[in-house]
N, C-alpha and C. Protein backbone atom coordinates (compact mmCIF):
# COMPACT_ATOMS: atom_id res chain seq x y z
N UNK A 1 90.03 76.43 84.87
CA UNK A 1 91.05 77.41 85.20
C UNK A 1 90.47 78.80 85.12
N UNK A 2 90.94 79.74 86.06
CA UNK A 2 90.66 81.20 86.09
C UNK A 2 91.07 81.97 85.26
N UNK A 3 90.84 82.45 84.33
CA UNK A 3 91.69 83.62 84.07
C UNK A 3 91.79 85.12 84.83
N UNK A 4 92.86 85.59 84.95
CA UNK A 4 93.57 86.38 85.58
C UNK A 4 94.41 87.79 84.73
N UNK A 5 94.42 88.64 85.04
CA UNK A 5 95.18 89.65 84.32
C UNK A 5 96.51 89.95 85.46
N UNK A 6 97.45 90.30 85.21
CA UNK A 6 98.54 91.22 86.00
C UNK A 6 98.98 91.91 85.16
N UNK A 7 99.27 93.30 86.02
CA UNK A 7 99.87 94.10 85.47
C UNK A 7 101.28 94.18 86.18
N UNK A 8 102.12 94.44 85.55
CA UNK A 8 103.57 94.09 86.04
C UNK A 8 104.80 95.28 85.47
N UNK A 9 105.32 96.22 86.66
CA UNK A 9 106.13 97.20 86.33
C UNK A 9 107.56 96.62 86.07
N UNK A 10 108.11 97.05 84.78
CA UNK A 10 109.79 96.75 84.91
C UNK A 10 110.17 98.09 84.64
N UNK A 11 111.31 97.82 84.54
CA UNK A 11 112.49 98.57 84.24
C UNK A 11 112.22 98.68 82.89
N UNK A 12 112.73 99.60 81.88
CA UNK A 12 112.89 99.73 80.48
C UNK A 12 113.60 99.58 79.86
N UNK A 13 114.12 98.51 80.17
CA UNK A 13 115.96 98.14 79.47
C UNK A 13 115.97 96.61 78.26
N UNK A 14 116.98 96.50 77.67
CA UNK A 14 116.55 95.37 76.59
C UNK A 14 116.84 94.02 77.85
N UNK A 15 115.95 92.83 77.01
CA UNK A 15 115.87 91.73 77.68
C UNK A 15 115.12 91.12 78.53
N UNK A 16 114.32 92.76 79.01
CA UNK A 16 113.14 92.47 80.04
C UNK A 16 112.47 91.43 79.36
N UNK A 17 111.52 91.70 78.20
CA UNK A 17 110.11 90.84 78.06
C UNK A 17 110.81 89.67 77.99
N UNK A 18 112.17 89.32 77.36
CA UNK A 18 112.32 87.78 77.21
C UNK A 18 112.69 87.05 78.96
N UNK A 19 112.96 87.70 79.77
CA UNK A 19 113.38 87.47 81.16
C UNK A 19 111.64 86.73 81.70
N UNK A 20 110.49 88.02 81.21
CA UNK A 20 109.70 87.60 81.63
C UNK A 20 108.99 86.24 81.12
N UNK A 21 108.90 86.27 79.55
CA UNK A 21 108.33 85.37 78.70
C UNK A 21 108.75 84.11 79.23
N UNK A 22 110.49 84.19 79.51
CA UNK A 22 110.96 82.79 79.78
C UNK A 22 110.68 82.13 80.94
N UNK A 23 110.32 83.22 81.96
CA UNK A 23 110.00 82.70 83.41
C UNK A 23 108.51 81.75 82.89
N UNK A 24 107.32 82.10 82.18
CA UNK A 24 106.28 81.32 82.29
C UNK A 24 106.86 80.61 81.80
N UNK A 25 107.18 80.52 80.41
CA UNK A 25 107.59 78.85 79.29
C UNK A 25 108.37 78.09 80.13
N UNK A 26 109.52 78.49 81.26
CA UNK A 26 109.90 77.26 82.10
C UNK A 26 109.51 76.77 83.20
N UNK A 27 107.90 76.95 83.45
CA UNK A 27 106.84 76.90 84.17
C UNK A 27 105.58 76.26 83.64
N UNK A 28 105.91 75.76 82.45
CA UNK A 28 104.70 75.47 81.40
C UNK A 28 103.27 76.30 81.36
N UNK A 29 103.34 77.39 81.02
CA UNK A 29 102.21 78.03 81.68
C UNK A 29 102.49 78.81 80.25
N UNK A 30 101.11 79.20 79.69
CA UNK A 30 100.98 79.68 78.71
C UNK A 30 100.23 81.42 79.01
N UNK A 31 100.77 82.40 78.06
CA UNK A 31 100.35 83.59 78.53
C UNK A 31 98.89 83.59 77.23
N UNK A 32 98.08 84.07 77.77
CA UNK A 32 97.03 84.60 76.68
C UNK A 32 96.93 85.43 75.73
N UNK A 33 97.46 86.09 76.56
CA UNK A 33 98.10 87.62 75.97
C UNK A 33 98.61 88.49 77.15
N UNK A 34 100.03 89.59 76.27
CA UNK A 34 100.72 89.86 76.27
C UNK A 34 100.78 91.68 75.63
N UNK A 35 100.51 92.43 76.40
CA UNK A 35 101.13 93.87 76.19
C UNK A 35 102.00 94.97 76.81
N UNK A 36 102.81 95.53 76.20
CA UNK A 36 104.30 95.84 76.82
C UNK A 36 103.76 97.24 76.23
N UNK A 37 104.23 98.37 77.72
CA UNK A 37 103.72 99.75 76.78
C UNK A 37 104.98 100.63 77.85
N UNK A 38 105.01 101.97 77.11
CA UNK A 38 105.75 102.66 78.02
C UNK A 38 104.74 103.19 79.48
N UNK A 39 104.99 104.03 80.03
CA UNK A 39 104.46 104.56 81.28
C UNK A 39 104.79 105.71 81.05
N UNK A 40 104.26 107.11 81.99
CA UNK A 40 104.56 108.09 82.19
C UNK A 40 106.15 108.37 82.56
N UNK A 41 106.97 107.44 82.83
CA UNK A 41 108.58 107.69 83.36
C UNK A 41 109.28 106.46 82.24
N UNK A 42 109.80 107.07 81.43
CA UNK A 42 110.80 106.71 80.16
C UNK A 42 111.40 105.41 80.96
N UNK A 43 111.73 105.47 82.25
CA UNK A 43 112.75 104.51 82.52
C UNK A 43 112.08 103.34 82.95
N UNK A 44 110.44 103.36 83.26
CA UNK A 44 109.11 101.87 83.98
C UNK A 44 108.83 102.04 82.17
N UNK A 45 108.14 100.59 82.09
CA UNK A 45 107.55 100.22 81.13
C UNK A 45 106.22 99.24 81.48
N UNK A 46 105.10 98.74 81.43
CA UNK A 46 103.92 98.53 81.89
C UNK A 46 103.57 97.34 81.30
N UNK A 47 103.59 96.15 81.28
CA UNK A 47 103.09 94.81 81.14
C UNK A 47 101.63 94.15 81.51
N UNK A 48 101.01 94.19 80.25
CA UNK A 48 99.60 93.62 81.09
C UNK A 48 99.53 92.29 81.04
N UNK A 49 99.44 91.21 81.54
CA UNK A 49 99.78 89.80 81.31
C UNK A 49 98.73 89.03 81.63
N UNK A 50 97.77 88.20 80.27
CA UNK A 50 96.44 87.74 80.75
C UNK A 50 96.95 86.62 80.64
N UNK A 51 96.56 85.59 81.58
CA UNK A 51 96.75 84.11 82.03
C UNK A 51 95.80 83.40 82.72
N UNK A 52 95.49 82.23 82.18
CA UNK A 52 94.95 81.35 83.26
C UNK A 52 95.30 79.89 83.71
N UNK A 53 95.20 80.25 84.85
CA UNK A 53 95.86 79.86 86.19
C UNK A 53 94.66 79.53 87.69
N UNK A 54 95.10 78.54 87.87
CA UNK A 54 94.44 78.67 89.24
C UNK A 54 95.21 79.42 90.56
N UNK A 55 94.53 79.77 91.51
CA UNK A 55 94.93 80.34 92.70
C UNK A 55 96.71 80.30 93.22
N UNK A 56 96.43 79.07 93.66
CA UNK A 56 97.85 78.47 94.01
C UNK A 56 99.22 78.70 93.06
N UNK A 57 99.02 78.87 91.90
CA UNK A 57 99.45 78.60 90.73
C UNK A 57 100.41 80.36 90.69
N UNK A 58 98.92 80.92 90.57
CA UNK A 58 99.05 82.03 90.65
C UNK A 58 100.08 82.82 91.33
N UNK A 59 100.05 82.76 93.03
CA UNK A 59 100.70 83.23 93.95
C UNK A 59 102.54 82.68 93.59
N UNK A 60 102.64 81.50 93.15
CA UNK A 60 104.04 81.23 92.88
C UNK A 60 104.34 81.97 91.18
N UNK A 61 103.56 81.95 90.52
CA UNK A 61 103.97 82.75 88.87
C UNK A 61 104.06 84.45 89.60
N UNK A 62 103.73 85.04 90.67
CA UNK A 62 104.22 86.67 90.97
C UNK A 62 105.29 86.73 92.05
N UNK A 63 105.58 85.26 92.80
CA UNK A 63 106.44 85.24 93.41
C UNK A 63 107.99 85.81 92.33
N UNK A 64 107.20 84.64 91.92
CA UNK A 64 108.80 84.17 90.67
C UNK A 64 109.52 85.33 89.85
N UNK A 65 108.14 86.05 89.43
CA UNK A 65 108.22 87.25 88.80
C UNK A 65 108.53 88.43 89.39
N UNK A 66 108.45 88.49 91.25
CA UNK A 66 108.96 89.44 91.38
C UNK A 66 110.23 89.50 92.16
N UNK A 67 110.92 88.10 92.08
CA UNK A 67 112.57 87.74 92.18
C UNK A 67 113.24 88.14 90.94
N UNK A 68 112.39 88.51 89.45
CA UNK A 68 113.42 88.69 88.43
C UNK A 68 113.90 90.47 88.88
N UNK A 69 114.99 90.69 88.52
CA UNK A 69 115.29 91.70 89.14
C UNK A 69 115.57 92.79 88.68
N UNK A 70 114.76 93.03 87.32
CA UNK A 70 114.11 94.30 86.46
C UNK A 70 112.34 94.43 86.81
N UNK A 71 111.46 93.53 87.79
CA UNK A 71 110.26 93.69 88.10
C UNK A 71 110.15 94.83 89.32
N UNK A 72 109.65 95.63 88.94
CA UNK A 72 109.58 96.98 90.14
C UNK A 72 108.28 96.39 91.37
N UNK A 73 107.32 96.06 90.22
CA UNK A 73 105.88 96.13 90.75
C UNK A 73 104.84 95.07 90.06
N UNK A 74 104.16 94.24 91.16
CA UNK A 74 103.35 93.40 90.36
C UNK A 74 101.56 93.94 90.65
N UNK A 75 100.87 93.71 90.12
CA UNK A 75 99.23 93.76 90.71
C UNK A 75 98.21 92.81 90.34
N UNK A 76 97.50 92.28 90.35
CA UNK A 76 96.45 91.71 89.52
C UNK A 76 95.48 92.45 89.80
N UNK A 77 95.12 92.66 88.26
CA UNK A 77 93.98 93.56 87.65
C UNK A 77 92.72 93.10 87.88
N UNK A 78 91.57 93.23 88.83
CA UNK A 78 90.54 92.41 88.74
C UNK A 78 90.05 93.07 88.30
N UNK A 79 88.25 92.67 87.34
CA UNK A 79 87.66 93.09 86.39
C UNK A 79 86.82 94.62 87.42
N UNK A 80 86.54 93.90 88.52
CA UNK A 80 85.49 95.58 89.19
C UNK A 80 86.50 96.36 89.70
N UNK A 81 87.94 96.48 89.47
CA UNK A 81 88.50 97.46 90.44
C UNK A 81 89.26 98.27 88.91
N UNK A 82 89.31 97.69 87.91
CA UNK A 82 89.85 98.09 86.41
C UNK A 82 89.27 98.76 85.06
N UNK A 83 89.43 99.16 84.48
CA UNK A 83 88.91 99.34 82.87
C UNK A 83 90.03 98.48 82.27
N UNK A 84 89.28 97.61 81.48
CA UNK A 84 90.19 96.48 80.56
C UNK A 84 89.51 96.61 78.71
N UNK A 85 90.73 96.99 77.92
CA UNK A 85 90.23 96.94 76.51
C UNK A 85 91.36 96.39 75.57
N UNK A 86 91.13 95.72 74.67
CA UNK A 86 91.78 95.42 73.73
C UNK A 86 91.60 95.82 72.10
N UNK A 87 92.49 95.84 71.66
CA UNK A 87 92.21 96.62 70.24
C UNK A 87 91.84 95.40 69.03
N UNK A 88 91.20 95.83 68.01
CA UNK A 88 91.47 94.62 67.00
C UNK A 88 91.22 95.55 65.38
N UNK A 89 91.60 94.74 64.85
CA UNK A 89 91.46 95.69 63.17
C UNK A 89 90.74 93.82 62.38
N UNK A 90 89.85 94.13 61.58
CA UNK A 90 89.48 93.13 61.22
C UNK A 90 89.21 92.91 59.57
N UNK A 91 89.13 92.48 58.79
CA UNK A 91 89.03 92.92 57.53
C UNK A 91 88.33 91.63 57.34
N UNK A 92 87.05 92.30 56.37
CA UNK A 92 86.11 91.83 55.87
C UNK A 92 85.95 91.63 54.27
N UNK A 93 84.96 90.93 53.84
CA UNK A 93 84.57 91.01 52.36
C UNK A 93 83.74 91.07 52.69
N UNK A 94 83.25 92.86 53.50
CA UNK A 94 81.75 92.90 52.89
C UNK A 94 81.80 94.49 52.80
N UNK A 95 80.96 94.91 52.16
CA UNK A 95 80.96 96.41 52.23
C UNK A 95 79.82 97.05 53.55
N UNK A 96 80.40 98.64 53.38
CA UNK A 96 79.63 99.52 54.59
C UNK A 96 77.87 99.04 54.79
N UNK A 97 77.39 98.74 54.04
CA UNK A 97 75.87 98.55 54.19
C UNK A 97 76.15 97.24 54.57
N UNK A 98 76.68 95.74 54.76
CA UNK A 98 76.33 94.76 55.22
C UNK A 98 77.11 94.71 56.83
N UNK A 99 77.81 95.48 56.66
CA UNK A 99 78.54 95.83 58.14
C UNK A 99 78.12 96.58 59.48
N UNK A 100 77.38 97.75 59.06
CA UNK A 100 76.91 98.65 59.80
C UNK A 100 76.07 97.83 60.82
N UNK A 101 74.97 97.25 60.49
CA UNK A 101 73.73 96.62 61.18
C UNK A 101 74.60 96.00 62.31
N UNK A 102 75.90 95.09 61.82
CA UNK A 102 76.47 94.44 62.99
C UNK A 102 77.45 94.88 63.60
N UNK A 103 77.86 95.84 63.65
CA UNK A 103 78.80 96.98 64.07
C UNK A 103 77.92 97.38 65.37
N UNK A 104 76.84 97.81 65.07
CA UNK A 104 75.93 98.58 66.15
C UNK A 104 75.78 98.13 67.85
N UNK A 105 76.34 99.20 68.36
CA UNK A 105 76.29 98.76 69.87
C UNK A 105 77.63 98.40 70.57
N UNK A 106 78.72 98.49 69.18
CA UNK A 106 79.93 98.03 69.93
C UNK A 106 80.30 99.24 69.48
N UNK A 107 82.09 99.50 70.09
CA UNK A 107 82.81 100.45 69.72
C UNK A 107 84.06 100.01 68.12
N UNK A 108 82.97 99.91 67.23
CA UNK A 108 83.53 99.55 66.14
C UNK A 108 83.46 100.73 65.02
N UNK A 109 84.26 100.48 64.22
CA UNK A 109 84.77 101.80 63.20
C UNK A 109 84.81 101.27 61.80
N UNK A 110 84.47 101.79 60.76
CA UNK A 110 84.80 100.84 59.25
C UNK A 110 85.97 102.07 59.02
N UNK A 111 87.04 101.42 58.70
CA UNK A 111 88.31 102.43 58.96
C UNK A 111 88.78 102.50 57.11
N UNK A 112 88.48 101.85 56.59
CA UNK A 112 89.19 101.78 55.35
C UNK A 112 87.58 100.41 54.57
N UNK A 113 87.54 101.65 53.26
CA UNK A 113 87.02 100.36 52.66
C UNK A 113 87.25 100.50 50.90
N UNK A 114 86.98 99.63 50.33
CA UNK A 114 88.21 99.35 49.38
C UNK A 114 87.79 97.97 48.29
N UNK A 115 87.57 98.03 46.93
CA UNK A 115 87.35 96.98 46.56
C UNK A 115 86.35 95.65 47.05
N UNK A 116 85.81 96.11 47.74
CA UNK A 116 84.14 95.09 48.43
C UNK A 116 85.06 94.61 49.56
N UNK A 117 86.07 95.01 50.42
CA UNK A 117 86.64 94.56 50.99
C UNK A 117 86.88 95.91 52.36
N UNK A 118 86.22 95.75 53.38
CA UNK A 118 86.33 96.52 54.58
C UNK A 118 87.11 96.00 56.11
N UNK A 119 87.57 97.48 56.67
CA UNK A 119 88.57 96.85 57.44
C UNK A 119 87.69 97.35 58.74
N UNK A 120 87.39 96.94 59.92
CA UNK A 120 86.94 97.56 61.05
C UNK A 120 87.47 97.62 61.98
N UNK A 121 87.59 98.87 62.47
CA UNK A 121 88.48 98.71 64.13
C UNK A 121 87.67 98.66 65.16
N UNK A 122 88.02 98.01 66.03
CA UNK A 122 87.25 97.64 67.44
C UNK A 122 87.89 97.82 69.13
N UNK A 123 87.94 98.69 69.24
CA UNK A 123 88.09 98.53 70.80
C UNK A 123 87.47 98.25 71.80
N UNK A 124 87.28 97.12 72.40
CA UNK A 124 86.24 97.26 73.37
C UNK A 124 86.91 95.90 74.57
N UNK A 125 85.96 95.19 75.56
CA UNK A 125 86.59 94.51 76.53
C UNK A 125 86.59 93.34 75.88
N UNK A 126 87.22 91.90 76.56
CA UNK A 126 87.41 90.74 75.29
C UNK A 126 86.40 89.98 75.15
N UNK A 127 85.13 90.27 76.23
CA UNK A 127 83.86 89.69 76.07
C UNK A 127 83.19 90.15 74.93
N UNK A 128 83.06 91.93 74.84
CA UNK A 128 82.22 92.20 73.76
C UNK A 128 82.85 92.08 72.79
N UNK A 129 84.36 92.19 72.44
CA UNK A 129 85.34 91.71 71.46
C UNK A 129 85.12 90.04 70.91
N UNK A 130 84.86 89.42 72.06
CA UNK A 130 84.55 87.98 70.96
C UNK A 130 83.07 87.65 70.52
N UNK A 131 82.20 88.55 71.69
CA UNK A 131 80.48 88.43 70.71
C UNK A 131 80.41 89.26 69.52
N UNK A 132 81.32 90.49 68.87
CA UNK A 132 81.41 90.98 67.88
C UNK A 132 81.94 90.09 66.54
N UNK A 133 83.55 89.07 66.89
CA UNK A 133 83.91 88.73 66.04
C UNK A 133 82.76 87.11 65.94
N UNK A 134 82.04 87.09 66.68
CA UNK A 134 81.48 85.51 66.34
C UNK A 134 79.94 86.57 65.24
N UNK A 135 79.47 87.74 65.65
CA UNK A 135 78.55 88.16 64.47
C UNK A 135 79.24 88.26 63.18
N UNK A 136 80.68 88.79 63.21
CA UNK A 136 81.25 89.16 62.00
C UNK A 136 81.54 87.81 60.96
N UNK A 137 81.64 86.48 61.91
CA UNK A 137 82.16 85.29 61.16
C UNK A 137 81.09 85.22 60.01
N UNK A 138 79.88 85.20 59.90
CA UNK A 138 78.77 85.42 59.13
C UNK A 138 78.67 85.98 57.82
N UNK A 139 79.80 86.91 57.78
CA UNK A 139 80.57 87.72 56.51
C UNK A 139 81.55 87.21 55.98
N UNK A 140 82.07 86.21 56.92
CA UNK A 140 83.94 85.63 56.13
C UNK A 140 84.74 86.77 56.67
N UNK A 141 85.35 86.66 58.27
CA UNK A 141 87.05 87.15 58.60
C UNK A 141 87.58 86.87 57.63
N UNK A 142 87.79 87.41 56.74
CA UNK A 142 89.47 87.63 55.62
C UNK A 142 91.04 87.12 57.00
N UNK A 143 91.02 88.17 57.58
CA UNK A 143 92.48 88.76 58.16
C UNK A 143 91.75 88.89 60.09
N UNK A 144 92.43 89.18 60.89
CA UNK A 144 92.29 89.46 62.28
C UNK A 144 93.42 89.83 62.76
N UNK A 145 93.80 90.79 63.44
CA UNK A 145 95.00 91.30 64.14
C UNK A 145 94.28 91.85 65.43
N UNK A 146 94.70 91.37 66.46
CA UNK A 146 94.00 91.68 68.15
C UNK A 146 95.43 92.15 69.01
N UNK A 147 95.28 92.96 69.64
CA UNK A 147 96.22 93.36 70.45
C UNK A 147 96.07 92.69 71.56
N UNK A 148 96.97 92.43 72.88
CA UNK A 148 96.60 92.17 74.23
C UNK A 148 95.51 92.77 74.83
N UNK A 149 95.69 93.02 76.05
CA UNK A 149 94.69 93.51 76.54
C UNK A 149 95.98 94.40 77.32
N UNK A 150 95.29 95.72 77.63
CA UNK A 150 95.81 96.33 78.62
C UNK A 150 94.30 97.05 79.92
N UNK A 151 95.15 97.44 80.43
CA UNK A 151 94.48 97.55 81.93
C UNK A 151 94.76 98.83 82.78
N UNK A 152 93.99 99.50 83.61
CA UNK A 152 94.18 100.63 84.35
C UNK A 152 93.42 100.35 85.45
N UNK A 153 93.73 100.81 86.87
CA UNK A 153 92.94 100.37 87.72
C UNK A 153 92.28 102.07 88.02
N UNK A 154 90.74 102.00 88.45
CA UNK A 154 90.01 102.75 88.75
C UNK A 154 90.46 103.70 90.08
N UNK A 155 90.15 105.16 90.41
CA UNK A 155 90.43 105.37 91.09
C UNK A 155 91.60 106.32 91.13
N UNK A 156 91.92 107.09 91.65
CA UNK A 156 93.32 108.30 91.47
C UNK A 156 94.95 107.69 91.90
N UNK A 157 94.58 106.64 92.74
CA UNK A 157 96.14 105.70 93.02
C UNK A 157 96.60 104.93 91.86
N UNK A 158 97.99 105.70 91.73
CA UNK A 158 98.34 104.31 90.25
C UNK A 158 99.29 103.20 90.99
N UNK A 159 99.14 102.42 89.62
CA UNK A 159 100.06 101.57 90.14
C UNK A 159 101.32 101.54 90.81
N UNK A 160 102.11 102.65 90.39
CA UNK A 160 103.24 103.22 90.95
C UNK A 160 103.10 103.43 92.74
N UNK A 161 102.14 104.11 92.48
CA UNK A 161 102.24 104.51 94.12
C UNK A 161 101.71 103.03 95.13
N UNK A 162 100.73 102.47 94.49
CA UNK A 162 100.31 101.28 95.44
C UNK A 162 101.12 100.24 95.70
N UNK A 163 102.68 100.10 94.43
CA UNK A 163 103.70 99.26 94.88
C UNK A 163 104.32 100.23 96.03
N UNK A 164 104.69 101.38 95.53
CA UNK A 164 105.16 101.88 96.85
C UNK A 164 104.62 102.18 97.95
N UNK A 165 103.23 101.33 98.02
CA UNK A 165 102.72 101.06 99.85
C UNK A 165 103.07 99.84 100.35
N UNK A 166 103.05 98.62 99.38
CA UNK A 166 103.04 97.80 99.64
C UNK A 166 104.45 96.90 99.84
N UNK A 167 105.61 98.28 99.32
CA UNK A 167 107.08 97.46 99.50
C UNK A 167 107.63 98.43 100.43
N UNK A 168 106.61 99.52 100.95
CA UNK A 168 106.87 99.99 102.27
C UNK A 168 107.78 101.52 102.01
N UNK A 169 107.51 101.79 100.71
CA UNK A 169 108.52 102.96 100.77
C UNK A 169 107.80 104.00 100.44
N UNK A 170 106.46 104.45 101.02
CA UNK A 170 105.69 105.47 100.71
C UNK A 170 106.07 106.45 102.07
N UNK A 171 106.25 107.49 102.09
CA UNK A 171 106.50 108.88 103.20
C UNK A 171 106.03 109.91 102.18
N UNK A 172 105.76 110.87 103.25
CA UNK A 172 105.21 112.14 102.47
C UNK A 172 106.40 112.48 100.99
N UNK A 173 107.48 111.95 100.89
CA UNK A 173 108.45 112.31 100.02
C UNK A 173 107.93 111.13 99.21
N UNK A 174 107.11 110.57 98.69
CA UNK A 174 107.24 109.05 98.14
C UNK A 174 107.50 109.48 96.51
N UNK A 175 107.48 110.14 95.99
CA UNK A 175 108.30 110.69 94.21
C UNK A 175 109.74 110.15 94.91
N UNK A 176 110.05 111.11 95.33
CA UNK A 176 111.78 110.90 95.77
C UNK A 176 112.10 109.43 95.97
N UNK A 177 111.21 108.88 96.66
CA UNK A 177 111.73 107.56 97.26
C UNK A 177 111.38 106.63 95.48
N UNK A 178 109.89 106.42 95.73
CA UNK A 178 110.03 105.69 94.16
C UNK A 178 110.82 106.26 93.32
N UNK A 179 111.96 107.22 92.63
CA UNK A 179 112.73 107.43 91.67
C UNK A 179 113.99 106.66 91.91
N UNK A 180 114.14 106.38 93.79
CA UNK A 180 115.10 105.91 94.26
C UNK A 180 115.31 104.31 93.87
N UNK A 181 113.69 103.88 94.47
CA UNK A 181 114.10 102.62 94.16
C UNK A 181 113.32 102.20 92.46
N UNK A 182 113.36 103.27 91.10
CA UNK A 182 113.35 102.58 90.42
C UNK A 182 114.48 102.36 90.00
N UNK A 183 115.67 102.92 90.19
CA UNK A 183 117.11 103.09 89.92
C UNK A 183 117.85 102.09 90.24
């Protein structure tokens, strides 16, 4: 199976994520991860949704998703057209000198350390995110907390505007029109 990212515009109202959550679980389709953030307009909220899925599979899970009728905008995020990072906080039993050496080269942080016991933050993509935590296993993970992944696509077009090429409501007025139809 492929894995796949989408990013997926709703509305900002209660009930969305469970509308969405429930569409995969009655699809048997499991999400990987899952991050829900605001957007620049209080009223869109921004879903990054990692899954894997094959092709076919695929095309009916954004159909489906974009019949629910708080979904503004769907995309899939591919890895060369995106910046993709996920967060993690990790806590160790080891102190700053046995950490550092394997820290090096990633975007990792010793954020708190404390009783022979250190916490590191990591942001980075989920490849270098899991060759970091397989050096760290070597120390004993205590704890792990990982965020989803979220996603931005490269380039000065956001997502906003590329749904509104593709559902046809871009004119030199296209603010006006997208405020219209996020309403």
């Amino acid at each position: 199976m492929a894995q796949h990212t989408l990013s997926v515009l709703v509305e900002n109202s209660p009930g969305v994520l469970a509308r969405v959550a429930g569409l995969f679980s009655r699809r048997g389709y499991n999400i990987d991860s899952l991050a829900v953030g605001p957007t620049e307009d209080p009223k869109v909220s921004r879903m990054t949704i990692v899954l894997n899925l094959e092709g076919h599979a695929l095309d009916q899970v954004s159909a489906q998703l974009f019949k629910l009728v708080n979904v503004i905008g769907i995309q899939e995020m591919k890895d060369s057209d995106t910046r993709q990072r996920e967060l993690a906080f990790v806590k160790i039993a080891a102190e700053r000198g046995k950490l550092e050496p394997l820290l090096a080269g990633y975007q990792a942080e010793i954020v708190e350390e404390k009783s022979g016991t250190s916490i590191v933050q990591v942001v980075a993509n989920n490849k270098d995110l899991v060759a970091l935590l397989k050096r760290l296993e070597s120390l004993g993970i205590k704890e792990l907390v990982q965020s989803g992944a979220i996603a931005i696509e490269l380039g000065s077009q956001t997502l906003v505007e590329q749904t509104a090429l593709e559902t046809g409501l871009a004119s030199s007025d296209t603010q006006s029109q997208l405020e219209d139809y996020q309403n």
